[in-house]
PDB file of N, CA and C in Angstrom:
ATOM      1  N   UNK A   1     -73.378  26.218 -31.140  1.00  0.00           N
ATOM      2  CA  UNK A   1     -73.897  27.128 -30.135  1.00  0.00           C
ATOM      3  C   UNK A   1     -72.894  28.262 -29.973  1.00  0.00           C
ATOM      4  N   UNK A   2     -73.426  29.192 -30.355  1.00  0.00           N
ATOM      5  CA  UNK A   2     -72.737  30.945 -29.981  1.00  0.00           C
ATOM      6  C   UNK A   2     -72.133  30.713 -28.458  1.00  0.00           C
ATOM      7  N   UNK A   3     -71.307  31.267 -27.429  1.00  0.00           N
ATOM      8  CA  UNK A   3     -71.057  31.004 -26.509  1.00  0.00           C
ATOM      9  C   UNK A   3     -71.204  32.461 -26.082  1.00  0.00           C
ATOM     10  N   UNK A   4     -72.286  33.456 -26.309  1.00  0.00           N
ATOM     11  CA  UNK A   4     -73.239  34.146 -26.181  1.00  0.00           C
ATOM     12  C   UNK A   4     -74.237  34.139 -25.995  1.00  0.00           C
ATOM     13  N   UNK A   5     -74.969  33.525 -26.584  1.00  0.00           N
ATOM     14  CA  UNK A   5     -76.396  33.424 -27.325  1.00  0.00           C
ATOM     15  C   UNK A   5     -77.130  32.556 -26.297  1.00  0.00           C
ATOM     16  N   UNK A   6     -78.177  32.409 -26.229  1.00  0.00           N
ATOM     17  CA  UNK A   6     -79.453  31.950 -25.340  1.00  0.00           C
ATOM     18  C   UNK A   6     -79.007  30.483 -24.831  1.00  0.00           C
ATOM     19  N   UNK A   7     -78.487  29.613 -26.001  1.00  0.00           N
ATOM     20  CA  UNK A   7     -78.795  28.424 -25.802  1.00  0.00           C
ATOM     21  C   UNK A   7     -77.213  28.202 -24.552  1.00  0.00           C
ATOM     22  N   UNK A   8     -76.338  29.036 -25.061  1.00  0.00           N
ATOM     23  CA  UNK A   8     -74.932  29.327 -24.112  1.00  0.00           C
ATOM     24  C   UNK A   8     -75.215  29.396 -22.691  1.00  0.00           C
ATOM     25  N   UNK A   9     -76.262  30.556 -22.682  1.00  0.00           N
ATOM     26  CA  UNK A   9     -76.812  31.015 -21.447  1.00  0.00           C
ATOM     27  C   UNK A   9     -77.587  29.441 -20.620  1.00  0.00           C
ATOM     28  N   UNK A  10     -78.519  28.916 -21.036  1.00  0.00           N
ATOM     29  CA  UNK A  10     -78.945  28.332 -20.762  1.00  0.00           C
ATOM     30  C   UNK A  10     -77.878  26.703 -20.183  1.00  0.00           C
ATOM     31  N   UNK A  11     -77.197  26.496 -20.974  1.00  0.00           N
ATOM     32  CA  UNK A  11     -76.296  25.471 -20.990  1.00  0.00           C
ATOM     33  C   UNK A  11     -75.112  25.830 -19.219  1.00  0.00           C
ATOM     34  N   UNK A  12     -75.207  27.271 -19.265  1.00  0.00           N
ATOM     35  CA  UNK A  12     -74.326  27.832 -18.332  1.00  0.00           C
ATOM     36  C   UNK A  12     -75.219  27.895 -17.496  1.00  0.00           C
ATOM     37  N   UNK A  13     -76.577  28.314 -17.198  1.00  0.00           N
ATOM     38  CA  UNK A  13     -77.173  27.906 -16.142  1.00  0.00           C
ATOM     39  C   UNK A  13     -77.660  26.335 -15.460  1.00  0.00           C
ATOM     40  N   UNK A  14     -77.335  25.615 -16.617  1.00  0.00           N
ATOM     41  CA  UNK A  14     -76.922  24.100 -16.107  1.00  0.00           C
ATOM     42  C   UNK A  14     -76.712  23.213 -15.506  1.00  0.00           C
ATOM     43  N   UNK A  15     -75.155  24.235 -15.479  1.00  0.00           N
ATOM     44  CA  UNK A  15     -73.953  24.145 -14.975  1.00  0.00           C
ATOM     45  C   UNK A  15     -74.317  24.441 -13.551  1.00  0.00           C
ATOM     46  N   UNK A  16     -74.739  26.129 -13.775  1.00  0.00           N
ATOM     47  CA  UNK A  16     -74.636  26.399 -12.080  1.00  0.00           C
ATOM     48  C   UNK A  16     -75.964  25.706 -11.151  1.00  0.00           C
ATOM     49  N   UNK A  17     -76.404  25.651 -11.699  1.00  0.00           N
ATOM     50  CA  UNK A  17     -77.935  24.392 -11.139  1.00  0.00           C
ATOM     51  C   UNK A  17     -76.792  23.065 -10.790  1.00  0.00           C
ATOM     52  N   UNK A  18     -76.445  22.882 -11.325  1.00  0.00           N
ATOM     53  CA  UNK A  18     -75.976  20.972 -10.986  1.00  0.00           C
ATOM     54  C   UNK A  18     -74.760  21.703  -9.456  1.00  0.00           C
ATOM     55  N   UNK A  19     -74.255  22.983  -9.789  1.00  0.00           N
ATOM     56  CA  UNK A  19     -73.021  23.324  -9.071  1.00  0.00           C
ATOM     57  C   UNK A  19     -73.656  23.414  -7.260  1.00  0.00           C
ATOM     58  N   UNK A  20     -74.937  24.665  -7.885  1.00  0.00           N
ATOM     59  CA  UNK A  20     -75.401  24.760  -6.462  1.00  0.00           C
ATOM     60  C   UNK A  20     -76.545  23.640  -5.843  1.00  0.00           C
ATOM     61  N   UNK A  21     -76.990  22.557  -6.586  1.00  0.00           N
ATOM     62  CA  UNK A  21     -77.120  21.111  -6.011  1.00  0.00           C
ATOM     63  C   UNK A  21     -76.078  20.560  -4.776  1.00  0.00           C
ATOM     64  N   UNK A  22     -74.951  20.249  -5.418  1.00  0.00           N
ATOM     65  CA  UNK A  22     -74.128  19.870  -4.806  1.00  0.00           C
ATOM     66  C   UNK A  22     -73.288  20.401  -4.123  1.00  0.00           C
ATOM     67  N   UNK A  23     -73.464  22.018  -3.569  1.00  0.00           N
ATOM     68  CA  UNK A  23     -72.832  22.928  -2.726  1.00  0.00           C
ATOM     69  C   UNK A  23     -73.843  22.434  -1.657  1.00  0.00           C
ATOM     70  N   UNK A  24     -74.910  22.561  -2.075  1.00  0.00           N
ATOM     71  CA  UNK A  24     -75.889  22.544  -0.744  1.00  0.00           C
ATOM     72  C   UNK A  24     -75.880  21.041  -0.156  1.00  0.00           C
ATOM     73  N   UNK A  25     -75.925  20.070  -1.190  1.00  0.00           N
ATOM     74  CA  UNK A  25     -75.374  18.837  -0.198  1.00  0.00           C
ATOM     75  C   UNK A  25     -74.229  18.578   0.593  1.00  0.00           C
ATOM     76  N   UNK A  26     -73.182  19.508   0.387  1.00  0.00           N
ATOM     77  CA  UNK A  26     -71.921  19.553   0.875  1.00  0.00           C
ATOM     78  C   UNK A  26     -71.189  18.965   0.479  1.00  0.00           C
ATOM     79  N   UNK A  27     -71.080  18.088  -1.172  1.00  0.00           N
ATOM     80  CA  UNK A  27     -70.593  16.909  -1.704  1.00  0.00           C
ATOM     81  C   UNK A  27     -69.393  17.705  -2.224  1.00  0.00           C
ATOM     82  N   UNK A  28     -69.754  18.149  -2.775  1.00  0.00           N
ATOM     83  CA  UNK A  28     -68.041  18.942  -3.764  1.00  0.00           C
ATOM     84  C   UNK A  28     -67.537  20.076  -3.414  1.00  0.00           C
ATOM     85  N   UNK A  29     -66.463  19.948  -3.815  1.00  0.00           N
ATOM     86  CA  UNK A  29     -65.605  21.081  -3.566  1.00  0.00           C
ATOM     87  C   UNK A  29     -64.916  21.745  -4.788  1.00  0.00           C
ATOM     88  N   UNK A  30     -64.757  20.818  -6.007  1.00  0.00           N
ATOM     89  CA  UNK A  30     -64.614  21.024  -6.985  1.00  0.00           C
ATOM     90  C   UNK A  30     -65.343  20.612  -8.291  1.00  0.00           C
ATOM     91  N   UNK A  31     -65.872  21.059  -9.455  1.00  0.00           N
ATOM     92  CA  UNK A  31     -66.412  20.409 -10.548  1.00  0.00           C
ATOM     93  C   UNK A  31     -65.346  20.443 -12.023  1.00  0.00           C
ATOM     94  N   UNK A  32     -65.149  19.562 -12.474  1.00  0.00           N
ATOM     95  CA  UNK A  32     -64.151  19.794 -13.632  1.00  0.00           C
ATOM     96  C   UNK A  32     -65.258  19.916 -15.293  1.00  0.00           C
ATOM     97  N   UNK A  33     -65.781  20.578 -15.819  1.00  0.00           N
ATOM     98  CA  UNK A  33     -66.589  20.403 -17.023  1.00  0.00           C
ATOM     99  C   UNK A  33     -65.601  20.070 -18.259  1.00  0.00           C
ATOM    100  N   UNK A  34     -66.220  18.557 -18.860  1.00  0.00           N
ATOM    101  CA  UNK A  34     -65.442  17.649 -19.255  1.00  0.00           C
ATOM    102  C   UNK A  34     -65.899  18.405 -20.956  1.00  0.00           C
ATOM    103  N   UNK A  35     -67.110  18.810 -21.141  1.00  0.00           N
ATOM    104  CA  UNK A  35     -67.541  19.418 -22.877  1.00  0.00           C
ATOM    105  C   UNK A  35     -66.564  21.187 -23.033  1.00  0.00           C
ATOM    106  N   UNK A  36     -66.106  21.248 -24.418  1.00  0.00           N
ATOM    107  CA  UNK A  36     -65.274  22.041 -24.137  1.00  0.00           C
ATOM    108  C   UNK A  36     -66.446  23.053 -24.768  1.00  0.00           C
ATOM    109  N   UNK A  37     -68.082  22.953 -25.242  1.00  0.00           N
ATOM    110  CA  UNK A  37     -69.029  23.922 -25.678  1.00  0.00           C
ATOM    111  C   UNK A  37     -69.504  24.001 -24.353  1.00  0.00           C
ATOM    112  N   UNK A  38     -69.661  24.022 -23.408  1.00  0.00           N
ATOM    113  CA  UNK A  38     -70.568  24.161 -21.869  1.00  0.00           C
ATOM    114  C   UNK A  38     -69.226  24.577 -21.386  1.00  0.00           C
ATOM    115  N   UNK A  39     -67.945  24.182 -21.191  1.00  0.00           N
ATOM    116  CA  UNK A  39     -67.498  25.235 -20.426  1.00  0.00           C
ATOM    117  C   UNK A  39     -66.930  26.726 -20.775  1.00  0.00           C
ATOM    118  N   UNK A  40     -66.689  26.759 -22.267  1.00  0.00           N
ATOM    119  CA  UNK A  40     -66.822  28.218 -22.754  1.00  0.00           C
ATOM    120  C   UNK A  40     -68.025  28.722 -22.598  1.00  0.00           C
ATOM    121  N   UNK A  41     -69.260  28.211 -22.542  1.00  0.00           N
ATOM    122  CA  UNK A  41     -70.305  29.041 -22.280  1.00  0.00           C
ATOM    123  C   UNK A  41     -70.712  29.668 -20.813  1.00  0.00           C
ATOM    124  N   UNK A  42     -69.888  28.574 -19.994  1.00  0.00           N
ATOM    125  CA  UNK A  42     -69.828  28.716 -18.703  1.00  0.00           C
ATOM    126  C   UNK A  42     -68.991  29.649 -17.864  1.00  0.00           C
ATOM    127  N   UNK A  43     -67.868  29.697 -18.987  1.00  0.00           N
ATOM    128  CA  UNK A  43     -66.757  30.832 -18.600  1.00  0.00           C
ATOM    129  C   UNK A  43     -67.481  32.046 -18.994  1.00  0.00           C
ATOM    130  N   UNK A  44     -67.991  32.276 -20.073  1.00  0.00           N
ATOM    131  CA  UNK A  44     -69.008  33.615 -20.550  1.00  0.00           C
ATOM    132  C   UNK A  44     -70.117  33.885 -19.622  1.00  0.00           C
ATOM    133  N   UNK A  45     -70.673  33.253 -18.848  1.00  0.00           N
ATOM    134  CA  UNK A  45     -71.830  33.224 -18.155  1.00  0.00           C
ATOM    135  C   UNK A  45     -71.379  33.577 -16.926  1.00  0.00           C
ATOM    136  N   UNK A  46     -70.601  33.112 -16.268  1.00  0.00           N
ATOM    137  CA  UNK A  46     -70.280  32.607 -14.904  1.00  0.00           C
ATOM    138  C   UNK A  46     -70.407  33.864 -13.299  1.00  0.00           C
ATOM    139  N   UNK A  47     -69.987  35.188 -14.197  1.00  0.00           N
ATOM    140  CA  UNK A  47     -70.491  36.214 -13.714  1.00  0.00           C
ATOM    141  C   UNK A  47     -71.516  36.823 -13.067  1.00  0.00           C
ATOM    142  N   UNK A  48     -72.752  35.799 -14.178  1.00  0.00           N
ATOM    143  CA  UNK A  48     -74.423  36.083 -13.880  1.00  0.00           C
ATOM    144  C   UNK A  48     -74.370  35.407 -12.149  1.00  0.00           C
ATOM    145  N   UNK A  49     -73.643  34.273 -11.952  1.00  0.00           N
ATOM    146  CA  UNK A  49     -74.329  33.332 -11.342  1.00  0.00           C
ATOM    147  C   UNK A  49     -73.410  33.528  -9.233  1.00  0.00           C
ATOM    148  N   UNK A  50     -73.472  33.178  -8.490  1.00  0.00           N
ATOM    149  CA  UNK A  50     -73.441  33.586  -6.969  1.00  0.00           C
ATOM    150  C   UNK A  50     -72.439  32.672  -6.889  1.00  0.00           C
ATOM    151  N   UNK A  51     -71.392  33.246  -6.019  1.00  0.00           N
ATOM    152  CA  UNK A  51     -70.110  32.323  -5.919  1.00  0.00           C
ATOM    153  C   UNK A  51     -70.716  31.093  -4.824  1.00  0.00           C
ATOM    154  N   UNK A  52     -70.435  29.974  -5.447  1.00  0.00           N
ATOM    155  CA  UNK A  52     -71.045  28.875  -4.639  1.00  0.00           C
ATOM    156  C   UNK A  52     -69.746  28.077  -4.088  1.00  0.00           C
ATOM    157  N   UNK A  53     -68.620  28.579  -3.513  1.00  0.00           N
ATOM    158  CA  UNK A  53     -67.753  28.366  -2.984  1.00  0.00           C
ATOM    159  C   UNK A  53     -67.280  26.905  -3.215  1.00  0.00           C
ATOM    160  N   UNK A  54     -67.367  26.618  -4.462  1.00  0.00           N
ATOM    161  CA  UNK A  54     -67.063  25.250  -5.832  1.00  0.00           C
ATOM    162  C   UNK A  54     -66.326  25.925  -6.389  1.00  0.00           C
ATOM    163  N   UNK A  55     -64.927  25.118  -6.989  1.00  0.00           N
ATOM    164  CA  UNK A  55     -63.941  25.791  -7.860  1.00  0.00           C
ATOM    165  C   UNK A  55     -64.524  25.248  -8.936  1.00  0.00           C
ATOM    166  N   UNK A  56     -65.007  25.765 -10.120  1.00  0.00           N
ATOM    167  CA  UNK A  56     -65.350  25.062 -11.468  1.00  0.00           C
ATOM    168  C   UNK A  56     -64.490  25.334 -12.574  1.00  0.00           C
ATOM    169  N   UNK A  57     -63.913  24.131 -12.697  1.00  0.00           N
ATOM    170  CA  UNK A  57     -62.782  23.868 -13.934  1.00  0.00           C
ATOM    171  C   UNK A  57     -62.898  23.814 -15.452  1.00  0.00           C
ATOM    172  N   UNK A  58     -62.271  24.049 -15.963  1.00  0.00           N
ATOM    173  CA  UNK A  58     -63.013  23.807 -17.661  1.00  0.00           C
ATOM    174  C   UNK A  58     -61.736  22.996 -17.943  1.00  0.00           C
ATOM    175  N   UNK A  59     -62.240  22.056 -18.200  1.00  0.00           N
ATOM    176  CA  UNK A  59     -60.921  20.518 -18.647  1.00  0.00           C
ATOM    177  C   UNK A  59     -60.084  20.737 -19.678  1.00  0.00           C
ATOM    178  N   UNK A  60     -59.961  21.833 -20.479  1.00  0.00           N
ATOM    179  CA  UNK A  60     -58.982  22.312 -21.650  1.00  0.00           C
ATOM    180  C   UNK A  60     -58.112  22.919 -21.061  1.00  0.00           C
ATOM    181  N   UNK A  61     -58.377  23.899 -19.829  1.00  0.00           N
ATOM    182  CA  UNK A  61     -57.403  24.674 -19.671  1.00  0.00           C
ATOM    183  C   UNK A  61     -56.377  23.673 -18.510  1.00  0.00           C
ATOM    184  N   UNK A  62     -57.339  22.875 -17.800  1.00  0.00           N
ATOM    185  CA  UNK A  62     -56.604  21.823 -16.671  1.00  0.00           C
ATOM    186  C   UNK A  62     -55.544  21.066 -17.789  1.00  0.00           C
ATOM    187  N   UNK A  63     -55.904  20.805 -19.091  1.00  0.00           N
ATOM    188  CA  UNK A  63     -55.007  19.665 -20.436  1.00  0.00           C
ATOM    189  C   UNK A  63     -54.177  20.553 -20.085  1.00  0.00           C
ATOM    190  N   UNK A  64     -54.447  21.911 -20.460  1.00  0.00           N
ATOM    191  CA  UNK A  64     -52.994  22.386 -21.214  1.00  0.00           C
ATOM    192  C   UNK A  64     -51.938  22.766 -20.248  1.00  0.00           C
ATOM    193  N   UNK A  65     -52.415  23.211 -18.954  1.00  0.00           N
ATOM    194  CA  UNK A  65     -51.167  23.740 -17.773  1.00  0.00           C
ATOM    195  C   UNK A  65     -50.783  22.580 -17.666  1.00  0.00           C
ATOM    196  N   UNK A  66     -51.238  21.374 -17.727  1.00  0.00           N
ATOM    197  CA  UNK A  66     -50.577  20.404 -17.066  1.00  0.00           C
ATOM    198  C   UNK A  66     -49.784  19.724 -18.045  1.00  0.00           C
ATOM    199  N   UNK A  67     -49.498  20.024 -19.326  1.00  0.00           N
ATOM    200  CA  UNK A  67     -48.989  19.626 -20.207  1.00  0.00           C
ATOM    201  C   UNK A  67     -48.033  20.714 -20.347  1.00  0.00           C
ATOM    202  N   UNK A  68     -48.651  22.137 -20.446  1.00  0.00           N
ATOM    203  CA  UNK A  68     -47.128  23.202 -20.084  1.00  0.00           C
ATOM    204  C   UNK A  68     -45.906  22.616 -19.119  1.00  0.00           C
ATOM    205  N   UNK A  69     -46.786  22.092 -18.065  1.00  0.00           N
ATOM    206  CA  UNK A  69     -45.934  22.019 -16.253  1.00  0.00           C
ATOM    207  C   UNK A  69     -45.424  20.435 -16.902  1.00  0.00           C
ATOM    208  N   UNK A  70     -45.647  20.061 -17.732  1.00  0.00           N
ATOM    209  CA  UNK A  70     -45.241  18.789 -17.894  1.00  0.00           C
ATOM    210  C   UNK A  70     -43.947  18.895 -19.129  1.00  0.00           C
ATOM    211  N   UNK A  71     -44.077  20.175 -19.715  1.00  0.00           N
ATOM    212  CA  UNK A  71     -43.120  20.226 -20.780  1.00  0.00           C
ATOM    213  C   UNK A  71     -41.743  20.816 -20.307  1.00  0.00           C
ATOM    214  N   UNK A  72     -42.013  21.818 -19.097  1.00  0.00           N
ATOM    215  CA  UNK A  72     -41.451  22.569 -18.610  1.00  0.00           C
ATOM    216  C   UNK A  72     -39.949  21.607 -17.950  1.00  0.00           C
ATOM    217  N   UNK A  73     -40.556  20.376 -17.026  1.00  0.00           N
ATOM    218  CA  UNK A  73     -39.823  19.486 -16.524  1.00  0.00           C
ATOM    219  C   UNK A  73     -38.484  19.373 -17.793  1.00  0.00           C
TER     220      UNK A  73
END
């Protein structure tokens, strides 16, 4: 999947469907996206979509700071 392309788009609206589910239940505060093809598409997309006052994480970049902050020690 292009992390452009339709099926990107779609995969990123998903995302923000499952996000603003659970804004409106009041359940989360944060989402971490565990596929590293949905959250590049999600990072490309994310613009389209209404800040739903959810921090949404993409789990590659959470690996690597915390492995920087872990090397750093």
């Amino acid at each position: 999947m292009h992390p452009q392309g339709p099926a990107a788009r779609g995969a990123a609206e998903a995302v923000d469907h499952i996000v603003a589910d659970l804004a409106a239940a009041g359940e989360v505060q944060s989402v971490v996206i565990g596929c590293t093809i949905v959250s590049s598409a999600y990072e490309q997309h994310r613009h389209l979509f209404p800040d739903r006052k959810v921090v949404v994480l993409n789990s590659n970049l959470v690996t690597l700071k915390g492995a920087a902050a872990l090397a750093a020690n």
